[in-house]
N, C-alpha and C. Protein backbone atom coordinates (compact mmCIF):
# COMPACT_ATOMS: atom_id res chain seq x y z
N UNK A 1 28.52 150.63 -113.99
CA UNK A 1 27.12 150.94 -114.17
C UNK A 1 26.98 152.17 -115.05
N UNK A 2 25.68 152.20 -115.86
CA UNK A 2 25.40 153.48 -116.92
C UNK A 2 24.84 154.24 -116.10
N UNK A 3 25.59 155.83 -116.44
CA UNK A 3 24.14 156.62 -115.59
C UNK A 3 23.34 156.67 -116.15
N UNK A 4 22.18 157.41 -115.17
CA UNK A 4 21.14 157.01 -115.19
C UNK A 4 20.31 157.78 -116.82
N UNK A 5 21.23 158.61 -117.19
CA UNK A 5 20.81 159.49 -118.28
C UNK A 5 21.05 158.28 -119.89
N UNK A 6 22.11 157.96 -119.60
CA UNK A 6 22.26 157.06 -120.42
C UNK A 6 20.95 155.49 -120.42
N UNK A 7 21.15 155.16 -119.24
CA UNK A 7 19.72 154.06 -119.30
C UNK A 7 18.53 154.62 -119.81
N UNK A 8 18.59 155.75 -119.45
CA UNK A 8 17.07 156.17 -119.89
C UNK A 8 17.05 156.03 -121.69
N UNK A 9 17.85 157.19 -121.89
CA UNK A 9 18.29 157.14 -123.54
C UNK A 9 18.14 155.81 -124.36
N UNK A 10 18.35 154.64 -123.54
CA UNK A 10 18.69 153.30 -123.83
C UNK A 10 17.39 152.91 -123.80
N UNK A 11 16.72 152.84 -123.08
CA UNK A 11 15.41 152.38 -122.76
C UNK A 11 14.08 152.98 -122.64
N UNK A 12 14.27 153.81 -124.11
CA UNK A 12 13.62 155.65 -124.57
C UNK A 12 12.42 154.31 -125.05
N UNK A 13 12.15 153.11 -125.81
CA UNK A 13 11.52 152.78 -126.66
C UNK A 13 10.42 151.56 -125.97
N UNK A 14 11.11 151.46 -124.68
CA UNK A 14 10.51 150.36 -123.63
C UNK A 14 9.03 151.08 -122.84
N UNK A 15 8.16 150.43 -122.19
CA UNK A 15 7.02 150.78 -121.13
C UNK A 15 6.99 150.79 -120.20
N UNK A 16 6.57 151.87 -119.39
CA UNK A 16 6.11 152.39 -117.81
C UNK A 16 5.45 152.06 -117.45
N UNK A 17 5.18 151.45 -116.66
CA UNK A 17 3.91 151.04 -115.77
C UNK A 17 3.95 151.60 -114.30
N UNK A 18 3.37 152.60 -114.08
CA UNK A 18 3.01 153.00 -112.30
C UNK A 18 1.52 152.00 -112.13
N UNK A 19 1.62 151.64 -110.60
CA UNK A 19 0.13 151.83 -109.82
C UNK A 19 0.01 152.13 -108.54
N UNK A 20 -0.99 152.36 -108.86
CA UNK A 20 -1.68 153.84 -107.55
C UNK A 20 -2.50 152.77 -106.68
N UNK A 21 -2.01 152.93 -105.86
CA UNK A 21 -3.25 152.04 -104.59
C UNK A 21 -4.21 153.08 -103.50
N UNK A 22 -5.22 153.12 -104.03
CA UNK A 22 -5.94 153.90 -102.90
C UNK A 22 -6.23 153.46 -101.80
N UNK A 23 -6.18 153.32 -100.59
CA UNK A 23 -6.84 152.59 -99.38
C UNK A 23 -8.19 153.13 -98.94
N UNK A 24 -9.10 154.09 -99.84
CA UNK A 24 -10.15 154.47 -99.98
C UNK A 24 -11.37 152.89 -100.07
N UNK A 25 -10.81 152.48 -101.17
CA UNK A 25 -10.96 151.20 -102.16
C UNK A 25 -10.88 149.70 -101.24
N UNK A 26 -10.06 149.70 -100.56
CA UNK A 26 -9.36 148.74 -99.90
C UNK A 26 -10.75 148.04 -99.03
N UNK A 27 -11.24 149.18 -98.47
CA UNK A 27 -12.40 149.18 -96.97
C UNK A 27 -13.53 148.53 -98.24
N UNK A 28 -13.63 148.84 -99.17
CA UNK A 28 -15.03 147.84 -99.92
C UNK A 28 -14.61 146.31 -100.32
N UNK A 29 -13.09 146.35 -100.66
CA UNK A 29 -13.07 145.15 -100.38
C UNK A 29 -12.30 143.87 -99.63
N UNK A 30 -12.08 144.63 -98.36
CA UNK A 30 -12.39 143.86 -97.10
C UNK A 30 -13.98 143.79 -96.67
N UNK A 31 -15.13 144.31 -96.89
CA UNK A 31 -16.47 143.83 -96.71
C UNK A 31 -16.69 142.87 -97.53
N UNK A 32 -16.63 143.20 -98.77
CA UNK A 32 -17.08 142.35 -99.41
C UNK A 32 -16.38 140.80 -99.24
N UNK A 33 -15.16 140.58 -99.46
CA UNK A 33 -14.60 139.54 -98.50
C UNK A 33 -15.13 138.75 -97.34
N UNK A 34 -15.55 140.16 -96.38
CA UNK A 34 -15.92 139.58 -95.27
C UNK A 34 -17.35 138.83 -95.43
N UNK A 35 -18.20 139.20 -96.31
CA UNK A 35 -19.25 139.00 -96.62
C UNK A 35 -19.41 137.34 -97.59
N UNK A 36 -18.62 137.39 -98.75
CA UNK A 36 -18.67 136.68 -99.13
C UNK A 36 -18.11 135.03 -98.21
N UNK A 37 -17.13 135.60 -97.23
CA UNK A 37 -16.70 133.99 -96.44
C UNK A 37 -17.61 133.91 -95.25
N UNK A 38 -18.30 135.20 -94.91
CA UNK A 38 -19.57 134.87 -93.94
C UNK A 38 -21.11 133.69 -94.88
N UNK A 39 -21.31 134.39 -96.41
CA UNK A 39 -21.87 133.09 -96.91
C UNK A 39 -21.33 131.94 -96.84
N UNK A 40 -20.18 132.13 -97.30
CA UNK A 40 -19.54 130.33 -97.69
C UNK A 40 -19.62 129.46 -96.24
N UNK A 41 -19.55 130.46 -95.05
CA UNK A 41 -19.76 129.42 -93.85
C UNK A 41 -21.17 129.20 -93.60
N UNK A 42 -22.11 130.20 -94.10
CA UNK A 42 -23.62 129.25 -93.73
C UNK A 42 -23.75 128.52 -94.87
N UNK A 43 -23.49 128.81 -96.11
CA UNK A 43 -23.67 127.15 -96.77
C UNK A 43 -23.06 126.14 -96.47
N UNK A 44 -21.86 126.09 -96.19
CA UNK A 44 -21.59 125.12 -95.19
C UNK A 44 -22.10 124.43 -94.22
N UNK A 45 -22.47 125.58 -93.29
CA UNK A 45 -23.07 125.04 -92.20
C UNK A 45 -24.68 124.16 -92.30
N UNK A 46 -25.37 124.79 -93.75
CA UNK A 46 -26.18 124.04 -93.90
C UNK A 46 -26.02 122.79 -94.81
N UNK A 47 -25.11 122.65 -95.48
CA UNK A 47 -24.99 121.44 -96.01
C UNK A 47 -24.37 120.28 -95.12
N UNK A 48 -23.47 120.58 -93.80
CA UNK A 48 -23.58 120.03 -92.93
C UNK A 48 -24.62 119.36 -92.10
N UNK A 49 -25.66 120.46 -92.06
CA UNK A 49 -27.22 120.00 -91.52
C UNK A 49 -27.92 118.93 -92.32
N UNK A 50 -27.48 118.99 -93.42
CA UNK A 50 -28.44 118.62 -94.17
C UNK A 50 -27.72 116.96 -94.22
N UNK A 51 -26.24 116.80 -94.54
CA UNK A 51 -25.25 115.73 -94.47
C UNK A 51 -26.30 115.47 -92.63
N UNK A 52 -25.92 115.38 -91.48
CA UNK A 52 -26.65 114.94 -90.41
C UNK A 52 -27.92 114.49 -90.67
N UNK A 53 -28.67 115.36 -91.17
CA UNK A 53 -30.56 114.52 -91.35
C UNK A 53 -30.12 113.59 -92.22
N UNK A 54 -29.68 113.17 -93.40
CA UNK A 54 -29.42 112.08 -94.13
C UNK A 54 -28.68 110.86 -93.49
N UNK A 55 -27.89 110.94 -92.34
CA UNK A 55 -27.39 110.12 -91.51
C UNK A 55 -28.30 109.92 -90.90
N UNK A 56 -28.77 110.91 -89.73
CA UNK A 56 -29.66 110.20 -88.88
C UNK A 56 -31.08 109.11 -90.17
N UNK A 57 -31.79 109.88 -90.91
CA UNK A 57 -32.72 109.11 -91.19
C UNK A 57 -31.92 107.81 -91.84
N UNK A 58 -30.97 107.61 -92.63
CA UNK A 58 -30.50 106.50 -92.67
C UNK A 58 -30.60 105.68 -91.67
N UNK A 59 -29.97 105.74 -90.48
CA UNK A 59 -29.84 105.20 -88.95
C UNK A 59 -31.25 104.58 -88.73
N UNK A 60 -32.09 105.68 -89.08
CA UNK A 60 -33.55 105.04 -88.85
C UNK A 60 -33.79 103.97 -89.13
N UNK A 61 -33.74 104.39 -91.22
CA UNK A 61 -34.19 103.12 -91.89
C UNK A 61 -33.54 102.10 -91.37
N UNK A 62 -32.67 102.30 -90.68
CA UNK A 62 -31.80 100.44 -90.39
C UNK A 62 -32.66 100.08 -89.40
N UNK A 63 -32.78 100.89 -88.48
CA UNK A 63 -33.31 100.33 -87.37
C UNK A 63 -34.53 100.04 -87.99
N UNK A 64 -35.48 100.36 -88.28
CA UNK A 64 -36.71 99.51 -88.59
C UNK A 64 -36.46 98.76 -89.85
N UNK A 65 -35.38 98.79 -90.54
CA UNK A 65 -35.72 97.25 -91.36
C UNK A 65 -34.96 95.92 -90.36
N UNK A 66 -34.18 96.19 -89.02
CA UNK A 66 -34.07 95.56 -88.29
C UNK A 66 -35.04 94.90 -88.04
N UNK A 67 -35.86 95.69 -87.18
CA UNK A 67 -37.24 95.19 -86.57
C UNK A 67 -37.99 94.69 -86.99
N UNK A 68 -38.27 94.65 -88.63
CA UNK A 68 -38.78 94.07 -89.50
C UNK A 68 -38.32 93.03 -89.76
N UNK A 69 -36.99 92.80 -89.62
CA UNK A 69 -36.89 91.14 -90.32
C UNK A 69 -36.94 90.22 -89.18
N UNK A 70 -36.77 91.01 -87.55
CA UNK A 70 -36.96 90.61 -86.00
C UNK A 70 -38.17 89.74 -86.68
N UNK A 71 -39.03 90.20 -86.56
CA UNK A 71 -40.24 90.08 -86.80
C UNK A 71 -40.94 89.04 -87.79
N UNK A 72 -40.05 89.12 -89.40
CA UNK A 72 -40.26 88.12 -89.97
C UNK A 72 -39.67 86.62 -89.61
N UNK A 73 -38.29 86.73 -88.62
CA UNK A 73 -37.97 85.91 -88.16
C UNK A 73 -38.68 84.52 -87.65
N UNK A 74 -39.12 85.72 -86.40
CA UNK A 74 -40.20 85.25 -85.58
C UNK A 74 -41.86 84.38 -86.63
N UNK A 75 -41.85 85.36 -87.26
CA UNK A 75 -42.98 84.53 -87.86
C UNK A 75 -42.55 83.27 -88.27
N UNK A 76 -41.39 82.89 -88.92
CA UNK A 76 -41.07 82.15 -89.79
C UNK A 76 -40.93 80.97 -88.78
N UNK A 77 -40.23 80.90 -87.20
CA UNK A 77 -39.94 80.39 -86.72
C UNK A 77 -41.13 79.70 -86.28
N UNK A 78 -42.33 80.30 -85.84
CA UNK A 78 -43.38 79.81 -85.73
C UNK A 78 -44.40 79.03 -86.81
N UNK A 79 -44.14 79.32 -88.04
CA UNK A 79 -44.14 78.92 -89.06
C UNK A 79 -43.91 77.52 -88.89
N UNK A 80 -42.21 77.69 -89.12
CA UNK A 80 -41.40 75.91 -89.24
C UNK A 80 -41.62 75.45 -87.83
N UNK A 81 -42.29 75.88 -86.76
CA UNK A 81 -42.86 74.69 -85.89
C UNK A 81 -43.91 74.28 -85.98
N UNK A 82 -45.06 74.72 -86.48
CA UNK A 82 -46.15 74.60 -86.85
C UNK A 82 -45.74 72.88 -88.05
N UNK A 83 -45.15 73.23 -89.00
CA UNK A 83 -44.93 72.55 -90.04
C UNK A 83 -43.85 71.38 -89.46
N UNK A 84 -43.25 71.38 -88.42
CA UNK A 84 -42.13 70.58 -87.89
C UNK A 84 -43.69 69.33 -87.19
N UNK A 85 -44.22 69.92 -86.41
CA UNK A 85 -45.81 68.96 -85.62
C UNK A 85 -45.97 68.54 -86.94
N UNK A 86 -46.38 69.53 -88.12
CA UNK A 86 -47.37 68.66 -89.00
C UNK A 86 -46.95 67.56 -89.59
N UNK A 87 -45.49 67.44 -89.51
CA UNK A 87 -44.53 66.28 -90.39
C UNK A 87 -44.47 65.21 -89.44
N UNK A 88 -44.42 65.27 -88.27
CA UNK A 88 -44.37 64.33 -87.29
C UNK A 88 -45.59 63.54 -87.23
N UNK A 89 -46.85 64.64 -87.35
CA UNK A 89 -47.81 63.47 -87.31
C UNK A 89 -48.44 62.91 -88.79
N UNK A 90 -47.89 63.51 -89.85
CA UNK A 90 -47.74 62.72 -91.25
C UNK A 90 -47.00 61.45 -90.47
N UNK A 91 -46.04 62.04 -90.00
CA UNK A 91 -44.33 60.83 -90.02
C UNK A 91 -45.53 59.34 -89.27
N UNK A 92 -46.27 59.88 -88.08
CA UNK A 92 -46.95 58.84 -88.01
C UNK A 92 -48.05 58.39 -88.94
N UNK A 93 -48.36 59.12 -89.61
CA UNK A 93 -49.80 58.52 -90.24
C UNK A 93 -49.62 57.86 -90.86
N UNK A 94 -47.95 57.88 -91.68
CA UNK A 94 -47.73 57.12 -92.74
C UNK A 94 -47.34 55.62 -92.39
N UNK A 95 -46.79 55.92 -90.82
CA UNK A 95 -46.57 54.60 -90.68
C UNK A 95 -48.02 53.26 -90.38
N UNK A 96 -48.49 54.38 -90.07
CA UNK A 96 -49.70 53.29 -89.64
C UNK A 96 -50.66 53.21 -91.24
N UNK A 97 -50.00 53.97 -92.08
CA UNK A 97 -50.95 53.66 -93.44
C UNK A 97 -52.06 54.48 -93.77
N UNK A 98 -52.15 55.43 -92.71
CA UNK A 98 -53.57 56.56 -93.12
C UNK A 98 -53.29 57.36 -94.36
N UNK A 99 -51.93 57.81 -94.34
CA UNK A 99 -51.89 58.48 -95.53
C UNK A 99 -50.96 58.02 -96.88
N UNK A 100 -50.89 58.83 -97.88
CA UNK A 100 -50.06 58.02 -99.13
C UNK A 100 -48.71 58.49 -98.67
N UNK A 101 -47.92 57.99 -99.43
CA UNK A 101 -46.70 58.66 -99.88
C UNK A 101 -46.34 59.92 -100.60
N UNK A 102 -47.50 60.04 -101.50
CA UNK A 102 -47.25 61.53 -101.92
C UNK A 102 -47.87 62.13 -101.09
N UNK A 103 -49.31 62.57 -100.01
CA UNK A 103 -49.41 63.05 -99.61
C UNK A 103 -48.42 63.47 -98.28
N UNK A 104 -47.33 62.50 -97.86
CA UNK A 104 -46.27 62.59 -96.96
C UNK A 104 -45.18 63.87 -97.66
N UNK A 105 -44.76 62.91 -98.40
CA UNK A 105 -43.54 64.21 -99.11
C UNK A 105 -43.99 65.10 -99.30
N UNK A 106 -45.19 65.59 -99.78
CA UNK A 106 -46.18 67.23 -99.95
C UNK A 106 -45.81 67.91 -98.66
N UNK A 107 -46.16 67.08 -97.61
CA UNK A 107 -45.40 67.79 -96.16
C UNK A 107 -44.08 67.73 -95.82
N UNK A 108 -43.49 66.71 -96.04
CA UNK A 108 -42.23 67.04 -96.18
C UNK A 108 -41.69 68.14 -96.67
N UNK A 109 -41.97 68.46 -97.61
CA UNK A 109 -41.54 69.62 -98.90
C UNK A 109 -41.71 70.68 -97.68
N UNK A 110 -43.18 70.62 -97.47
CA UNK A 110 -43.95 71.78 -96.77
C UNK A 110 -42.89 72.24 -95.20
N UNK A 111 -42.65 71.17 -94.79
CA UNK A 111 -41.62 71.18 -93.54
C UNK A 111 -40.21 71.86 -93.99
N UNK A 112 -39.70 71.57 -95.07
CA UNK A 112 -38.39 71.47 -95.51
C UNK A 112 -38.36 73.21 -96.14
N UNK A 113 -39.52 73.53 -96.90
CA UNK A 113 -39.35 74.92 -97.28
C UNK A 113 -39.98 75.80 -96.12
N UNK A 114 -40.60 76.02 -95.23
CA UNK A 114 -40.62 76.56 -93.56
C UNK A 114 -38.81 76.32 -92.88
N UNK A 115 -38.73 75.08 -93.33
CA UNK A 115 -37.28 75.63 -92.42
C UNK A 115 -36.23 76.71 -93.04
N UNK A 116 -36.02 76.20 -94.39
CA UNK A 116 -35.34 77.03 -94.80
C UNK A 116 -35.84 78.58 -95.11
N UNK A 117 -37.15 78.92 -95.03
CA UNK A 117 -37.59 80.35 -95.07
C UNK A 117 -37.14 80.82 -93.43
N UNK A 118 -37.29 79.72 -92.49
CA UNK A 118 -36.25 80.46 -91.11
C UNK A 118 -35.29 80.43 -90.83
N UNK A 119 -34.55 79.46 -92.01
CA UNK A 119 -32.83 80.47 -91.51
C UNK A 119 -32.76 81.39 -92.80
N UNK A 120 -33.30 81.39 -93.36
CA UNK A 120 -33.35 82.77 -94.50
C UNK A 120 -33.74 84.00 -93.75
N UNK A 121 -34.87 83.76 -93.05
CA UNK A 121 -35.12 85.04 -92.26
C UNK A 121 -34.08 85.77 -91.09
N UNK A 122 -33.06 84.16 -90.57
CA UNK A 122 -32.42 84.64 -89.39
C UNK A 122 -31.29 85.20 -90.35
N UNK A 123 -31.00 84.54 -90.87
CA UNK A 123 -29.97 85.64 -92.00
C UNK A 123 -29.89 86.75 -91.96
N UNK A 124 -31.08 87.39 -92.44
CA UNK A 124 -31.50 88.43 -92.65
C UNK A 124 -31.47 89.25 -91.78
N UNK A 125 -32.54 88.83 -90.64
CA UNK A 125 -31.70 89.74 -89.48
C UNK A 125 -30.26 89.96 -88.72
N UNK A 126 -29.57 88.54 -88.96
CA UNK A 126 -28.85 88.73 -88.76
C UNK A 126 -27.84 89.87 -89.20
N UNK A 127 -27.86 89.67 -90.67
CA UNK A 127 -27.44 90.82 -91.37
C UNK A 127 -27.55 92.22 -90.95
N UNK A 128 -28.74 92.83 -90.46
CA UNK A 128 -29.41 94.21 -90.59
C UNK A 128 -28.87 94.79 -89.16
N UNK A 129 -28.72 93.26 -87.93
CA UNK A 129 -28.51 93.77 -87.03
C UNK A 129 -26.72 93.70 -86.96
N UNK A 130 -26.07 93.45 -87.63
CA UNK A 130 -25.32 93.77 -87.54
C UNK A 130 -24.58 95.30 -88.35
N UNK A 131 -25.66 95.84 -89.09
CA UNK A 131 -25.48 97.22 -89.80
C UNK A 131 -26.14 98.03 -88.76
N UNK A 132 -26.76 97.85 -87.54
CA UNK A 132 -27.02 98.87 -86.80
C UNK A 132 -26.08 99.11 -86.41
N UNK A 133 -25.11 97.82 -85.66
CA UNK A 133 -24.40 97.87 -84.59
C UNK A 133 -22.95 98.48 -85.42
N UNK A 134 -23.19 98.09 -86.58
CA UNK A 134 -21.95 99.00 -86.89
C UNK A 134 -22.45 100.93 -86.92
N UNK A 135 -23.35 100.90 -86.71
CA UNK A 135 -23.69 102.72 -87.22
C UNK A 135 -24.07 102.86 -85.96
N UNK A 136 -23.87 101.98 -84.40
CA UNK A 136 -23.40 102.49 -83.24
C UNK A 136 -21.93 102.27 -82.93
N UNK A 137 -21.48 101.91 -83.85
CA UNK A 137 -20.08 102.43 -83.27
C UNK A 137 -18.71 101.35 -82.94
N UNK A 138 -19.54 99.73 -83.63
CA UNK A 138 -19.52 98.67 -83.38
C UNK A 138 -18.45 98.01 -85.06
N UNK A 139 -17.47 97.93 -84.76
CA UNK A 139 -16.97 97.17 -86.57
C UNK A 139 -17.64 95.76 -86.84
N UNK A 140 -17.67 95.81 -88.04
CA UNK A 140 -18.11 94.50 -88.04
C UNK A 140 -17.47 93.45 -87.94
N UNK A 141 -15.97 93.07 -88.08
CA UNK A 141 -14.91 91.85 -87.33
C UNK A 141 -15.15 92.04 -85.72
N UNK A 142 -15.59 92.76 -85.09
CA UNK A 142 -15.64 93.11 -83.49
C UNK A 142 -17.05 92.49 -83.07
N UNK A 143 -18.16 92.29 -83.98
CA UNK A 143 -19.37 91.70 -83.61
C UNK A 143 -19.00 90.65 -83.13
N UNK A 144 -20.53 90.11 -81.77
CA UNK A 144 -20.11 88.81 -81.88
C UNK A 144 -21.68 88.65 -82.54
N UNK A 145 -21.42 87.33 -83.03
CA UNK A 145 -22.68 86.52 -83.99
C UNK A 145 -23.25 85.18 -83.05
């Protein structure tokens, strides 16, 4: 090894760097620290709040577009029975000759698009109620239908 007189001599043309640490300094920034991760947890905490109200009101909207298509169901079903009588007593009129043939199939049609607007509707609910039951907690391969 060189002494140390010699390294120096050697390394006359190189840079020093000291640093000074005050612990004066230190105490402003541990507050400020403390301060700044005391914000970052209430924005958090409110964007959390805010993530929850967007769930729950989601949750809502399901549930009442549930109830809503409950509902259109139901109409529809009452609907295609209404129109199920009216075809039956076409079905007779025609036999006995009161009415034409086109005026028959007009109800027919009329019967035939009532039914299918009620399994369109049960669809539908079917559908919606099975997006509640999944946002209680329910998968949807685990439903029963």
């Amino acid at each position: 090894t060189d002494p140390f007189r010699s390294q120096f001599t050697n390394n006359g043309g190189e840079y020093v760097q000291l640093t000074l640490n005050i612990p004066i300094f230190d105490r402003l920034s541990r507050h400020s620290n403390i301060a700044r991760k005391r914000n970052a947890y209430r924005k958090a905490a409110a964007e959390y709040e805010q993530k929850v109200r967007e769930v729950e009101a989601e949750v809502m909207r399901a549930i009442q577009d549930r109830d809503g298509a409950s509902a259109a169901f139901l109409q529809a079903e009452r609907m295609a029975e209404v129109q199920q009588e009216a075809y039956r007593l076409n079905m007779s009129k025609l036999e006995q000759g009161l009415i034409s043939p086109i005026e028959f199939r007009t109800a027919t049609e009329s019967y035939l698009t009532a039914m299918t607007e009620r399994l369109n509707t049960l669809l539908q609910y079917n559908i919606k109620k099975a997006v509640v039951s999944y946002y209680d907690g329910i998968p949807y391969l685990e439903q029963q239908w």
